[in-house]
Protein backbone atom coordinates (compact mmCIF):
# COMPACT_ATOMS: atom_id res chain seq x y z
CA UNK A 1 50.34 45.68 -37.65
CA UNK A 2 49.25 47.00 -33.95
CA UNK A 3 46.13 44.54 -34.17
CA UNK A 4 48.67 41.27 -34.81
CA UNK A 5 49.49 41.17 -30.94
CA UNK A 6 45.63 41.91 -30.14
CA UNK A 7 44.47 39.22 -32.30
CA UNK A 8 47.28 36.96 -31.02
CA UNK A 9 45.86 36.98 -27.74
CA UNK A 10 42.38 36.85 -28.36
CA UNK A 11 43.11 33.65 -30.44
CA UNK A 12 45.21 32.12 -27.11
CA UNK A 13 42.30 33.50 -25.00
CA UNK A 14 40.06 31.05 -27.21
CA UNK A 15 42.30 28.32 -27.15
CA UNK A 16 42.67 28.27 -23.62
CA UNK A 17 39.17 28.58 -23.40
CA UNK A 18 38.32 25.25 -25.50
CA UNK A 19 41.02 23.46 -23.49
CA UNK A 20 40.03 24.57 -19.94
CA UNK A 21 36.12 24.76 -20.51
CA UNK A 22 35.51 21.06 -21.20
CA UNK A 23 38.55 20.50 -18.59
CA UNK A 24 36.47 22.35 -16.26
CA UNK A 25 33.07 20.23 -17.09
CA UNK A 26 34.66 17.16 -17.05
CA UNK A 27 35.64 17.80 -13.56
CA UNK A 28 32.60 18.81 -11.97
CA UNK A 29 30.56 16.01 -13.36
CA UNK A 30 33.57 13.61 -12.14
CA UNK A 31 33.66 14.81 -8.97
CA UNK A 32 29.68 14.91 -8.86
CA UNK A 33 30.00 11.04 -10.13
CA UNK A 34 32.43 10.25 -7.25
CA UNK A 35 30.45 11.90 -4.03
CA UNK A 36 27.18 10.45 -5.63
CA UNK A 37 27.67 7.12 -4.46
CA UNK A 38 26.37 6.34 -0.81
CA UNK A 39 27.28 3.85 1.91
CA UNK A 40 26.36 2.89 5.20
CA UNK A 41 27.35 -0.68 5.61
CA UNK A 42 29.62 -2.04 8.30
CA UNK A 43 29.52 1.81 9.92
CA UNK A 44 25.65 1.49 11.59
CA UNK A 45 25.49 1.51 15.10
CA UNK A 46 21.94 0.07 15.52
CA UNK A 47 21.39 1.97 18.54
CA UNK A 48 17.51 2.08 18.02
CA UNK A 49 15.25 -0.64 19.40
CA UNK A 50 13.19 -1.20 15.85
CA UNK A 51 9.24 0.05 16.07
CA UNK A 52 6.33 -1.91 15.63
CA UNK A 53 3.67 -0.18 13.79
CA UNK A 54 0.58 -1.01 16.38
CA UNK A 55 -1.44 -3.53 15.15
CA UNK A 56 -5.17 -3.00 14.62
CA UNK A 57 -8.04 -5.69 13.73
CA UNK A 58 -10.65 -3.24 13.97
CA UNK A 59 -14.03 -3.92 15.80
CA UNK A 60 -17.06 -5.52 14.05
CA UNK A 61 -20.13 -4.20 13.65
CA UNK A 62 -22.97 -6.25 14.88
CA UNK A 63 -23.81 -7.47 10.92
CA UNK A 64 -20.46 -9.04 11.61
CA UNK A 65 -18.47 -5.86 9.17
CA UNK A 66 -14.75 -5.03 10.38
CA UNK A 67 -14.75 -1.46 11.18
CA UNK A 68 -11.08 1.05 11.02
CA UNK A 69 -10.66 4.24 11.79
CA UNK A 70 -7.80 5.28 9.97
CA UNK A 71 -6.90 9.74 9.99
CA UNK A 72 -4.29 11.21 8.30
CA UNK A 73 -2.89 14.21 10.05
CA UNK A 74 0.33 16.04 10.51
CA UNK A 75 2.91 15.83 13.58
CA UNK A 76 6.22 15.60 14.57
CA UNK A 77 8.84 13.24 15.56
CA UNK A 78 12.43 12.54 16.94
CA UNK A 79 14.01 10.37 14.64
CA UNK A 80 17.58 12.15 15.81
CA UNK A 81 18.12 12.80 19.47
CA UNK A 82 16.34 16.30 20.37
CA UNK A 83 15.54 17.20 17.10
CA UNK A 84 12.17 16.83 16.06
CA UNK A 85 10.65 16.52 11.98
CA UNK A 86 7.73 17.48 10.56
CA UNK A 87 5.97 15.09 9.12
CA UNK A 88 2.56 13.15 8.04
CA UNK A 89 0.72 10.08 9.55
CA UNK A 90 -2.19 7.48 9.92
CA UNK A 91 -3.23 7.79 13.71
CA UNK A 92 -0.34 9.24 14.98
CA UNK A 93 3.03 11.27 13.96
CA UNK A 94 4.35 9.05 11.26
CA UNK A 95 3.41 5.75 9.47
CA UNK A 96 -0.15 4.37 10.09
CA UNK A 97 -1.66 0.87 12.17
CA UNK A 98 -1.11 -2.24 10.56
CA UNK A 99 -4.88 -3.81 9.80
CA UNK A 100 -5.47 -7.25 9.97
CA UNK A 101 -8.56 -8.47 8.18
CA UNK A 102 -9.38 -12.71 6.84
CA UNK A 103 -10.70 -13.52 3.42
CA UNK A 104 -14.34 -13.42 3.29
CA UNK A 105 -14.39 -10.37 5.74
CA UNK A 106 -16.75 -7.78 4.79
CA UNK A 107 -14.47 -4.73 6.08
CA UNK A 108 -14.88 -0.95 6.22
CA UNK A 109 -12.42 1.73 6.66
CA UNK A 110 -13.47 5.43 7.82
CA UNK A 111 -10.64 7.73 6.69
CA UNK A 112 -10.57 11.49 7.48
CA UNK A 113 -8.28 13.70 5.95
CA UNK A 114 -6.93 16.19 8.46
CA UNK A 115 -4.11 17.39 6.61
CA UNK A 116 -3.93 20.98 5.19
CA UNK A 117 -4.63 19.63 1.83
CA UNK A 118 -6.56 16.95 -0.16
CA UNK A 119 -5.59 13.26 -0.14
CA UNK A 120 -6.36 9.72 -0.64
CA UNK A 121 -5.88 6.51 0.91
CA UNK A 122 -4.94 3.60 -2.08
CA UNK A 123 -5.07 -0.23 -1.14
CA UNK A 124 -1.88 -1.37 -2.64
CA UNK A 125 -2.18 -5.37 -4.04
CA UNK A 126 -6.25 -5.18 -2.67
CA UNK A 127 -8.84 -6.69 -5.02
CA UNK A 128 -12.15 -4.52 -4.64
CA UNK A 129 -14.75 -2.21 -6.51
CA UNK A 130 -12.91 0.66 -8.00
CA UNK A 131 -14.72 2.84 -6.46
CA UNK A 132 -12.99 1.67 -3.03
CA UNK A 133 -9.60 1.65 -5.05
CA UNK A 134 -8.89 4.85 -3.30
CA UNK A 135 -6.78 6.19 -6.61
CA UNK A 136 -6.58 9.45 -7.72
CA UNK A 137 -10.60 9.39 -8.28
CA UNK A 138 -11.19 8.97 -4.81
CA UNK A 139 -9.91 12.14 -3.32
CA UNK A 140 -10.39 13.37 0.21
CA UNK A 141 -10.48 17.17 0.37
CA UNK A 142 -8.61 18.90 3.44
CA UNK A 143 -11.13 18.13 6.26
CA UNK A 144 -13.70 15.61 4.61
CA UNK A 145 -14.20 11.55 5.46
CA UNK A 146 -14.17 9.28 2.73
CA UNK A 147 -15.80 5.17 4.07
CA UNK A 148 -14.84 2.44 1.63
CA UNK A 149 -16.17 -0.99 1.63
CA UNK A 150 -15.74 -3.89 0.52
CA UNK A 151 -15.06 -7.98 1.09
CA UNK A 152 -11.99 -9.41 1.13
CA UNK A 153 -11.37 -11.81 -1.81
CA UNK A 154 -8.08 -12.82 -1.64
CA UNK A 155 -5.69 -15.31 -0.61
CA UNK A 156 -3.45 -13.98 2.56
CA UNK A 157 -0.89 -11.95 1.82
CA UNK A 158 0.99 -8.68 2.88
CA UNK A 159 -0.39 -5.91 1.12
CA UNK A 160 0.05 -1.96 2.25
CA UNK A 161 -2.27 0.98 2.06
CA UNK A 162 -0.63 4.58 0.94
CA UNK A 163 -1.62 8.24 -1.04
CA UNK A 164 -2.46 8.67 -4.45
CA UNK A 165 -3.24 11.98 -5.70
CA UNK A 166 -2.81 12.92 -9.01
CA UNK A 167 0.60 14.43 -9.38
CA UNK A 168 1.68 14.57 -5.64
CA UNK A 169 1.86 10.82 -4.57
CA UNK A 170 5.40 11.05 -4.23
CA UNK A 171 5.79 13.95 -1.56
CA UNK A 172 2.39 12.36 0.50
CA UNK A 173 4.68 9.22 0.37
CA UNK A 174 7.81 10.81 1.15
CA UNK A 175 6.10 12.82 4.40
CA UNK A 176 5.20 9.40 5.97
CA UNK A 177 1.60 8.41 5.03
CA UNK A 178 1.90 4.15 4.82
CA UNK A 179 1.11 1.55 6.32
CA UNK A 180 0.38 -2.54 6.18
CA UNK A 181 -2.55 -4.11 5.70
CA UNK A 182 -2.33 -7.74 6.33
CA UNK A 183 -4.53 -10.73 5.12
CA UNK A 184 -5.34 -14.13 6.55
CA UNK A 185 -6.92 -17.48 5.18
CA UNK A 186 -7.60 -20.53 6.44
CA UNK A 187 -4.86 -22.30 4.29
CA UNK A 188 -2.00 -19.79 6.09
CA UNK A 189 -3.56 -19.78 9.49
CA UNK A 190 -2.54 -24.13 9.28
CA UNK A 191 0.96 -23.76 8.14
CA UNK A 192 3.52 -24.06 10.41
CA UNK A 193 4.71 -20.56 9.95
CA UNK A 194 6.54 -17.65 11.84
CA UNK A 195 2.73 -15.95 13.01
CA UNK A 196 3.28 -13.86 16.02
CA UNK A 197 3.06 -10.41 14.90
CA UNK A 198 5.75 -8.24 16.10
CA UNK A 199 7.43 -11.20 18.19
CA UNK A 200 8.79 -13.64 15.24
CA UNK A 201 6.50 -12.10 12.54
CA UNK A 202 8.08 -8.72 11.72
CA UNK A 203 7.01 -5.93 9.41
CA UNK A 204 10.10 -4.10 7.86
CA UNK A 205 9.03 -1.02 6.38
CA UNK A 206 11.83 0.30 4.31
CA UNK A 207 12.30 4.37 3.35
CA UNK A 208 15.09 6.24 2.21
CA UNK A 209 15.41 9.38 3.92
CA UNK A 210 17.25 13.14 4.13
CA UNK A 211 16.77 15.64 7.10
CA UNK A 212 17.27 19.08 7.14
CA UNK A 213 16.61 21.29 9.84
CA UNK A 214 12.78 20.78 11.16
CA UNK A 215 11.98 18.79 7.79
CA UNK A 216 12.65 15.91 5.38
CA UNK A 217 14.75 17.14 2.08
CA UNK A 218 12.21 16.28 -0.82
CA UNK A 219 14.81 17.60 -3.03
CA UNK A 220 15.84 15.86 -6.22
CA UNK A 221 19.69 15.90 -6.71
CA UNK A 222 21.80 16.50 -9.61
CA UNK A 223 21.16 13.92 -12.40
CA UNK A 224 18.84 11.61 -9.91
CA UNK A 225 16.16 11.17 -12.84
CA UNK A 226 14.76 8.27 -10.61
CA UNK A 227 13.76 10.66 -8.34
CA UNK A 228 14.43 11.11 -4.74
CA UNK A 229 17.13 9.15 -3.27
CA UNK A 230 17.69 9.82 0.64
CA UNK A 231 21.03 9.20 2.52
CA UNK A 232 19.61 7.34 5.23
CA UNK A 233 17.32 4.17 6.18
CA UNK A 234 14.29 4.35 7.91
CA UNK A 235 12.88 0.85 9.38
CA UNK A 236 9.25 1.50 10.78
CA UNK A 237 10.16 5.24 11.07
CA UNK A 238 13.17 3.83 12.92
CA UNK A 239 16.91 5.05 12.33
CA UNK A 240 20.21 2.28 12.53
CA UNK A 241 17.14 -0.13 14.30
CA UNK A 242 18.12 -3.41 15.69
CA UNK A 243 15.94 -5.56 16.91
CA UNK A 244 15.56 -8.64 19.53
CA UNK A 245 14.23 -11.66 18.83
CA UNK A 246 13.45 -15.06 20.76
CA UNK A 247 12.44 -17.71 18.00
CA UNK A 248 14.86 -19.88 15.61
CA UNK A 249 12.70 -18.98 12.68
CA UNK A 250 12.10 -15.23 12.48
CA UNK A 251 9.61 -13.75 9.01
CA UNK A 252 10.45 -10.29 7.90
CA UNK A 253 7.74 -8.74 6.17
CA UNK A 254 9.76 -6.48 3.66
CA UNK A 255 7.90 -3.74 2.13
CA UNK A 256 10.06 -1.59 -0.04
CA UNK A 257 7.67 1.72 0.47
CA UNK A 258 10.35 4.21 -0.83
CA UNK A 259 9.72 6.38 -3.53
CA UNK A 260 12.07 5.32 -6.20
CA UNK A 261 15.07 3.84 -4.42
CA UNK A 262 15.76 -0.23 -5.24
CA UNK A 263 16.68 -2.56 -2.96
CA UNK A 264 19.25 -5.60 -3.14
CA UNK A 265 18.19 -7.30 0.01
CA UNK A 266 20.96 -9.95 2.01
CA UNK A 267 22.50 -10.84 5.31
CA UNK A 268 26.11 -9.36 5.90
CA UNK A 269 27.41 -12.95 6.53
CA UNK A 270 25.63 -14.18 3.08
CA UNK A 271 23.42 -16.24 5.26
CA UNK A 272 20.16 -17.89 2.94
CA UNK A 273 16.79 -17.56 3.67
CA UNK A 274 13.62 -18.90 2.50
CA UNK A 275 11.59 -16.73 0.32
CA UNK A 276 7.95 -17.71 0.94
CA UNK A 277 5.54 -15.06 -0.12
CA UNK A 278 5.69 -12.40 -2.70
CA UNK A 279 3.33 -9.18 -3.53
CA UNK A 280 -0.06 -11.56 -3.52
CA UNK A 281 0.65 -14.07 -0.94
CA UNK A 282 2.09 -17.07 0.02
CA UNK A 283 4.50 -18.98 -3.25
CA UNK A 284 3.78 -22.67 -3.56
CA UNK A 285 6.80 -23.89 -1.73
CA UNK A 286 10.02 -22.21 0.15
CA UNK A 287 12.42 -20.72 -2.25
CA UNK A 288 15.93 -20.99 -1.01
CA UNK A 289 17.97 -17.68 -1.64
CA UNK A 290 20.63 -15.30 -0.42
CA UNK A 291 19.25 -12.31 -1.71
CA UNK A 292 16.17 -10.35 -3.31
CA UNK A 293 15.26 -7.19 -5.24
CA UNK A 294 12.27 -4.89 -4.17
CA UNK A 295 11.91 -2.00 -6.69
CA UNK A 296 9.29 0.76 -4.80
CA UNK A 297 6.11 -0.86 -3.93
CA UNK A 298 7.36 -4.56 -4.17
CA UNK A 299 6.79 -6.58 -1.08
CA UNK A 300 8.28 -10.02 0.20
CA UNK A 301 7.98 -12.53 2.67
CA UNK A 302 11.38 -14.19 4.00
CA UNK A 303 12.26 -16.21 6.89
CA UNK A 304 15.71 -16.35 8.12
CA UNK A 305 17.16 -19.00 10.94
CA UNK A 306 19.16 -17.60 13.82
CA UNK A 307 21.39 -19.33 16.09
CA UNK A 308 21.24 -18.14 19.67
CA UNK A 309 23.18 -15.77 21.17
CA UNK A 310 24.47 -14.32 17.39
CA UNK A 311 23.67 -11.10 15.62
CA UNK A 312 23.34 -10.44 12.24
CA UNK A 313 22.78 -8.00 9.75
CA UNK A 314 19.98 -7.15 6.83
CA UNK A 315 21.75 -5.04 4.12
CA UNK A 316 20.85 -3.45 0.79
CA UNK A 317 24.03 -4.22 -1.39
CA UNK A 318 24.85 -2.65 -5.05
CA UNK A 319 22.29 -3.54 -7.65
CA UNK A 320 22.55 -5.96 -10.13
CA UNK A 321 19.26 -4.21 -12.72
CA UNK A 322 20.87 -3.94 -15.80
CA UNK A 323 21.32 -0.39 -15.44
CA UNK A 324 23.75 1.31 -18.11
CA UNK A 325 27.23 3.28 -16.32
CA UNK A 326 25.22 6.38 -15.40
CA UNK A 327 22.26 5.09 -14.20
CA UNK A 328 23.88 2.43 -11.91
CA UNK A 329 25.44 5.51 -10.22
CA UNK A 330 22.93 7.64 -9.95
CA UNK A 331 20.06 5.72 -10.17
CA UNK A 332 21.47 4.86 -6.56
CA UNK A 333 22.71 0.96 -8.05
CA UNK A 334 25.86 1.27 -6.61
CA UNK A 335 24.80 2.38 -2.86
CA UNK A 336 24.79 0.36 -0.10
CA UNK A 337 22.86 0.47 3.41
CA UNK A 338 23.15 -1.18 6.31
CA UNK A 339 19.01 -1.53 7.23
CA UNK A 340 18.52 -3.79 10.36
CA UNK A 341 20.34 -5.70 13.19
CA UNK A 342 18.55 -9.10 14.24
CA UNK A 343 20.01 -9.94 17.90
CA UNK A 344 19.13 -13.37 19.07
CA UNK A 345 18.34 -14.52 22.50
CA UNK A 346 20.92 -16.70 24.46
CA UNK A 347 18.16 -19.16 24.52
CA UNK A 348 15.80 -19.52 21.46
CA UNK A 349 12.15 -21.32 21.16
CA UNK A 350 12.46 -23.83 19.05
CA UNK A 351 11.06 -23.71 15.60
CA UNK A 352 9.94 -26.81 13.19
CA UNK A 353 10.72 -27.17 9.62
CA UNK A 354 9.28 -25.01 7.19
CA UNK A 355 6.38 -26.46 5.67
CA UNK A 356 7.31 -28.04 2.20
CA UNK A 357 3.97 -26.71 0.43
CA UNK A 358 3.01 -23.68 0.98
CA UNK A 359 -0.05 -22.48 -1.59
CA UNK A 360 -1.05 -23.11 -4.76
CA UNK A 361 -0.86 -19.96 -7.18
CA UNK A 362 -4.09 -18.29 -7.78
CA UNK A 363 -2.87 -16.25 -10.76
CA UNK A 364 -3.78 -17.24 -14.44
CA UNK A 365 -1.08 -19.06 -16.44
CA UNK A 366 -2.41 -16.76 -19.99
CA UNK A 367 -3.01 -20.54 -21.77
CA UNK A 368 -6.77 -18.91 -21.79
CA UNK A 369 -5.83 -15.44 -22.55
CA UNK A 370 -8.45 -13.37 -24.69
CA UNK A 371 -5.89 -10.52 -26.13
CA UNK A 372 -2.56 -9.42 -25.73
CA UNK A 373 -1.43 -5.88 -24.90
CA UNK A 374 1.45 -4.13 -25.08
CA UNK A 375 2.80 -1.38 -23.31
CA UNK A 376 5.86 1.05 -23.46
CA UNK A 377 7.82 3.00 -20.45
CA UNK A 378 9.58 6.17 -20.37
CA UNK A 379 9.41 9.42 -18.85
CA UNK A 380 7.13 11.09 -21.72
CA UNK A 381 4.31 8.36 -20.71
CA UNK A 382 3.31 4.92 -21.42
CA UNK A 383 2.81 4.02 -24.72
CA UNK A 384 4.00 7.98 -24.95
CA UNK A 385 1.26 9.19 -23.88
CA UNK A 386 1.14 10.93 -20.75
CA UNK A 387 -1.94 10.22 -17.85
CA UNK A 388 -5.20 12.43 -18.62
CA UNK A 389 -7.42 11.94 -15.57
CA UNK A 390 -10.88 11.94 -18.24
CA UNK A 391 -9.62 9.74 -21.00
CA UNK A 392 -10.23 6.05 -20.52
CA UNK A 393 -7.18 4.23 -21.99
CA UNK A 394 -8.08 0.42 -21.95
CA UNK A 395 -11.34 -1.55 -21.29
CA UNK A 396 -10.90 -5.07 -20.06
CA UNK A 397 -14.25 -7.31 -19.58
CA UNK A 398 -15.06 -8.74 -16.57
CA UNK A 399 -13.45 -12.88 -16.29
CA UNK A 400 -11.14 -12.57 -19.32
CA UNK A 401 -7.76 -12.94 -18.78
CA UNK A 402 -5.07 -11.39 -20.84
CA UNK A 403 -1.04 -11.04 -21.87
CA UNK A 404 0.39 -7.90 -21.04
CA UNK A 405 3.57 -7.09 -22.58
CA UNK A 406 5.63 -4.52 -20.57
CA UNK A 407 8.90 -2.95 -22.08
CA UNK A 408 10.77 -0.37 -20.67
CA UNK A 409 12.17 1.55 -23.81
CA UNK A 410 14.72 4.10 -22.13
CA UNK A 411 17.28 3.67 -20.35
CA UNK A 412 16.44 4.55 -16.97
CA UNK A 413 14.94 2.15 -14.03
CA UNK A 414 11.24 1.65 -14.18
CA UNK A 415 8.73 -0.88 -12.69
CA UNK A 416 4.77 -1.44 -13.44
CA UNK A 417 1.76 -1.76 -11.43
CA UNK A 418 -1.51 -2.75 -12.20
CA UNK A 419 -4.30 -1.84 -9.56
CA UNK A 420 -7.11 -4.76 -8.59
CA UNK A 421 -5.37 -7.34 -10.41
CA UNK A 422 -2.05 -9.78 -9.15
CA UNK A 423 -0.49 -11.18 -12.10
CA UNK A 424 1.81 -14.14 -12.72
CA UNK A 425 4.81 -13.00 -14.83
CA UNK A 426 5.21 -15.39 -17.70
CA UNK A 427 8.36 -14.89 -18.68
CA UNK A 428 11.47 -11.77 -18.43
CA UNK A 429 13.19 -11.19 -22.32
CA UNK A 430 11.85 -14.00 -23.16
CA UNK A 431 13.48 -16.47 -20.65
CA UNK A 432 11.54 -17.66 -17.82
CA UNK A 433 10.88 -15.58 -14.72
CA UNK A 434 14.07 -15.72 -12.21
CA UNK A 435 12.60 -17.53 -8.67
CA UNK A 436 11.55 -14.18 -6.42
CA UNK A 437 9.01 -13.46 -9.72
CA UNK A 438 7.24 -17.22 -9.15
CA UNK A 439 5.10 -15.83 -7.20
CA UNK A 440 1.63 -13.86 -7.45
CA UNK A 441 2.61 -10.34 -8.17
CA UNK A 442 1.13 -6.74 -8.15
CA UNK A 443 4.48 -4.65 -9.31
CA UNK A 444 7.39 -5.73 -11.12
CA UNK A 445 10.55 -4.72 -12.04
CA UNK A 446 11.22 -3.55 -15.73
CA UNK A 447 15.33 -2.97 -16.40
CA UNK A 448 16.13 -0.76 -19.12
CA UNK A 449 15.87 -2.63 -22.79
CA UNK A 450 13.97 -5.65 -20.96
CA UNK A 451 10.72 -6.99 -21.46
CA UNK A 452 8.35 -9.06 -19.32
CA UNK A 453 5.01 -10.51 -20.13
CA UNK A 454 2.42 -11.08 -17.59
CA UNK A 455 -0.70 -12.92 -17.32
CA UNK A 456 -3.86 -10.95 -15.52
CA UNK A 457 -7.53 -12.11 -14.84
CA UNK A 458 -10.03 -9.04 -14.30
CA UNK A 459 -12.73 -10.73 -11.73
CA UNK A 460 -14.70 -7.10 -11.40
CA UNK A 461 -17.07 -5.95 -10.17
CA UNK A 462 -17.42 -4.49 -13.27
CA UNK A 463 -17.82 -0.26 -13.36
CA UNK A 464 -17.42 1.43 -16.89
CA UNK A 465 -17.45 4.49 -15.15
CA UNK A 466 -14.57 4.57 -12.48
CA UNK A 467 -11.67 3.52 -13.67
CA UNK A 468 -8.57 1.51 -11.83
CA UNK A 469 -4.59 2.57 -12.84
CA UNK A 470 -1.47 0.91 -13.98
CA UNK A 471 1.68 2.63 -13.57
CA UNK A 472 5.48 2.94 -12.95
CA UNK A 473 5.89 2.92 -9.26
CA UNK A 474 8.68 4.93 -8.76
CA UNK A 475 6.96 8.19 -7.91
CA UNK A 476 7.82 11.19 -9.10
CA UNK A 477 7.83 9.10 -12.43
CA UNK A 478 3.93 8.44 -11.56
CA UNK A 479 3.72 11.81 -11.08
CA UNK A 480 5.07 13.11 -14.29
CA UNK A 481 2.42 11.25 -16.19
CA UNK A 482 3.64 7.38 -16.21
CA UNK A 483 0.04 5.90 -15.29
CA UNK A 484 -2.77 5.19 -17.74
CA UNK A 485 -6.12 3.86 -16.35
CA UNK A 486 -8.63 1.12 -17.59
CA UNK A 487 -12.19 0.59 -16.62
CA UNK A 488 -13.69 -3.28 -16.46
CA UNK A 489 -17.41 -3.95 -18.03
CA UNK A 490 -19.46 -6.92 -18.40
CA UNK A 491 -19.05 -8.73 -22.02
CA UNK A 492 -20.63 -6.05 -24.85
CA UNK A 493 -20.65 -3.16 -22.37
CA UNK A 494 -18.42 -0.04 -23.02
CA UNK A 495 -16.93 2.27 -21.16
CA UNK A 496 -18.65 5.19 -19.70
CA UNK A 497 -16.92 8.40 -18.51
CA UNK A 498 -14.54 8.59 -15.57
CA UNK A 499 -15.66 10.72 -12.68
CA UNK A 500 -15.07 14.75 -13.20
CA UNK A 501 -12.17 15.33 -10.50
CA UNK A 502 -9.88 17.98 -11.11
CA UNK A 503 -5.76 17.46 -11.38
């Protein structure tokens, strides 16, 4: 009977042990729930004066070719007072030049890679030759030049230029390699539009950030499946920027270039704006709003109206993405960042009316569509099939237009991009397309459980043997093997073989 007061306690040892165990659990993942939720609005000092990425238009070449030098090297900078970062660049310490090219320029852009490692540079929204797409079949190795050109056949628009290796696009993004590349027509050029670049025609390049010591914290937290989610804003490389501005009408570029962080865009005072261009240019008229979503990669166009003398401020408020309980909090839904201060003049120029018609939509409508495809998102791949840099997934032909079908079948945040090609989407679980998705588009948005159907026309050149990629944009997602690749070929052709380049 000596083993009856043993046993005793080894059985209350137990119990307490199945009481306090999931006690224990449930209290570490609450209390990692409660700190995961971030906030900066309303406590933002704006002590900054807000950058302006210099803006280069390059120098022709006698055959009448627009020439940029474009290197990406490493450097440092003081975002925090006297305390410098590593970090990577176009031209300089962080960020790149904003290029300026028209449609129907023939332009070419000589890019060295000076970095310690092997690179590329990837025209974001660009229509060109894939072998200019600058994708992960276009790498630079550590010390090598890589010249790309090609004419631009677009309408104008705000399109951006960053790194896509194979696997490591998210930390080239993260260490600052970005930068705008703007086009012009003759259609924008005679709108009565904000145009003075840097003066009431700003660029707002949007990062999340986290320092520590000499560096940026690339570090994926607890549960962020997204990917990285930073603790602070960068605008332009700028931290708690304001800026100063002179005009009634003022355009703010936005260009959502983290690398998985989504933004819910408004003014503090729930002021409206007019939404006038999205990923591929100008929408056909003004769109009245008081907010809009960027998911990484998105870009849009908005003018806001100031009254002189006032300040007021652009904010990223909680997101309304149909994420599930989890995901809302740590997919970074329910944060919320103060981003930039607009300070008007005591005296403003004056400003007319926006123009009621803006430009008509050069994206099919699918009424002519030659197939329909359909593709799946998660984590294991899409379609479930993860990215293999020498298999050709799809082959398009060159002036057919077709219905992709986009789902995102888990139940974290995704969003899809499709290289060369702006789409229109068609519709969003099967309803139409809310009013910021009117417009020509190069990424979109894909909630968990939703579904959106695009309409794409493939004008070439046609290459069976270098292929272009779609993907989810959110980075480290990208990187983990969300990205297939097609190839385009003239009617009857098939594909070839895609070039040999190692992961």
């Amino acid at each position: 009977m000596a083993s009856v007061p043993w046993l005793r306690r080894l059985l209350l040892g137990v119990a307490l042990l199945v009481v306090l165990v999931p006690a224990l659990i449930g209290g570490c993942v609450t209390w990692v729930y409660t700190g995961a939720a971030i906030s900066t609005a309303g406590s933002t000092d704006f002590r900054n004066e807000l950058a302006i990425p210099p803006l280069a238009e390059g120098a022709l070449d006698p055959d009448g070719t627009r020439i940029f030098d474009l290197e990406m090297r490493t450097g440092r900078k003081e975002f925090r007072p006297a305390q410098t970062t590593e970090t990577w660049g176009f031209n300089g310490d962080y960020l790149g030049p904003t290029l300026r090219a028209r449609r129907g320029e023939r332009v070419e852009v000589r890019v060295r890679n000076a970095l310690p490692e092997a690179s590329t540079v990837h025209w974001h929204g660009m229509h060109l030759p894939a072998a200019m797409d600058g994708g992960p079949h276009q790498t630079v190795a550590a010390g090598a030049s890589w010249t790309p050109r090609w004419t631009i056949d677009q309408p104008a628009a705000t399109l951006w230029y960053h790194p896509h290796p194979h696997g490591a696009t998210e930390q080239h993004v993260r260490r600052g390699l970005a930068g705008l590349f703007l086009l012009d027509d003759e259609n924008a050029e005679s709108l009565s539009l904000p145009a003075e670049y840097g003066v009431d025609d700003l660029p707002v390049i949007v990062q999340d950030v986290k320092f520590t010591g000499s560096g940026f914290d690339n570090a994926h937290r607890i549960f962020r499946n997204a990917g990285f989610l930073g603790e602070q804003i960068l605008v332009n490389g700028t931290l708690a920027p304001y800026r100063e501005v002179g005009a009634e009408l003022v355009r703010l570029r936005l260009l959502n270039a983290s690398t998985a962080r989504i933004y819910n865009f408004a003014f503090a005072d729930e002021r409206t704006f007019a939404l006038i261009g999205t990923d591929g240019g100008l929408v056909p008229r003004p769109l009245t709003l008081d907010r809009v979503q960027l998911s990484p990669g998105e870009r849009a166009e908005i003018v806001v109206r100031m009254r002189a003398g006032e300040r007021t401020v652009l904010r990223s408020n909680p997101l309304d993405a149909g994420l599930d309980f989890w995901n809302q909090r740590f997919s970074g839904g329910d944060d919320r960042f103060d981003i930039l201060e607009l300070r008007a003049a005591a005296a403003l120029r004056p400003a007319p009316p926006l123009p009621a018609a803006l430009a008509a939509l050069s994206v099919p409508d699918g009424a002519q569509a030659a197939r329909e495809r359909h593709f799946d998102l998660n984590l294991a791949g899409i379609n479930n099939v993860p990215m293999a840099m020498d298999r050709i997934d799809l082959t398009v032909t060159r002036g057919s237009t077709e219905i992709w079908v986009v789902r995102n079948a888990d139940g974290m945040p995704h969003n899809f991009h499709v290289h060369d090609a702006q789409f229109r989407v068609l519709s969003v679980n099967g309803g139409p397309p809310p009013a910021p998705l009117t417009g020509a588009k190069d990424t979109v948005f894909v909630a968990p459980d939703s579904t959106v159907r695009l309409a794409l026309r493939f004008d070439g050149p046609a290459d069976p043997d270098t292929p272009y990629m779609y993907h989810c944009h959110l980075l480290w997602h990208e990187d983990q093997g969300m990205m297939g690749q097609f190839v385009v070929v003239e009617p009857g052709q098939a594909a070839g073989a895609p070039p040999g380049h190692g992961h």
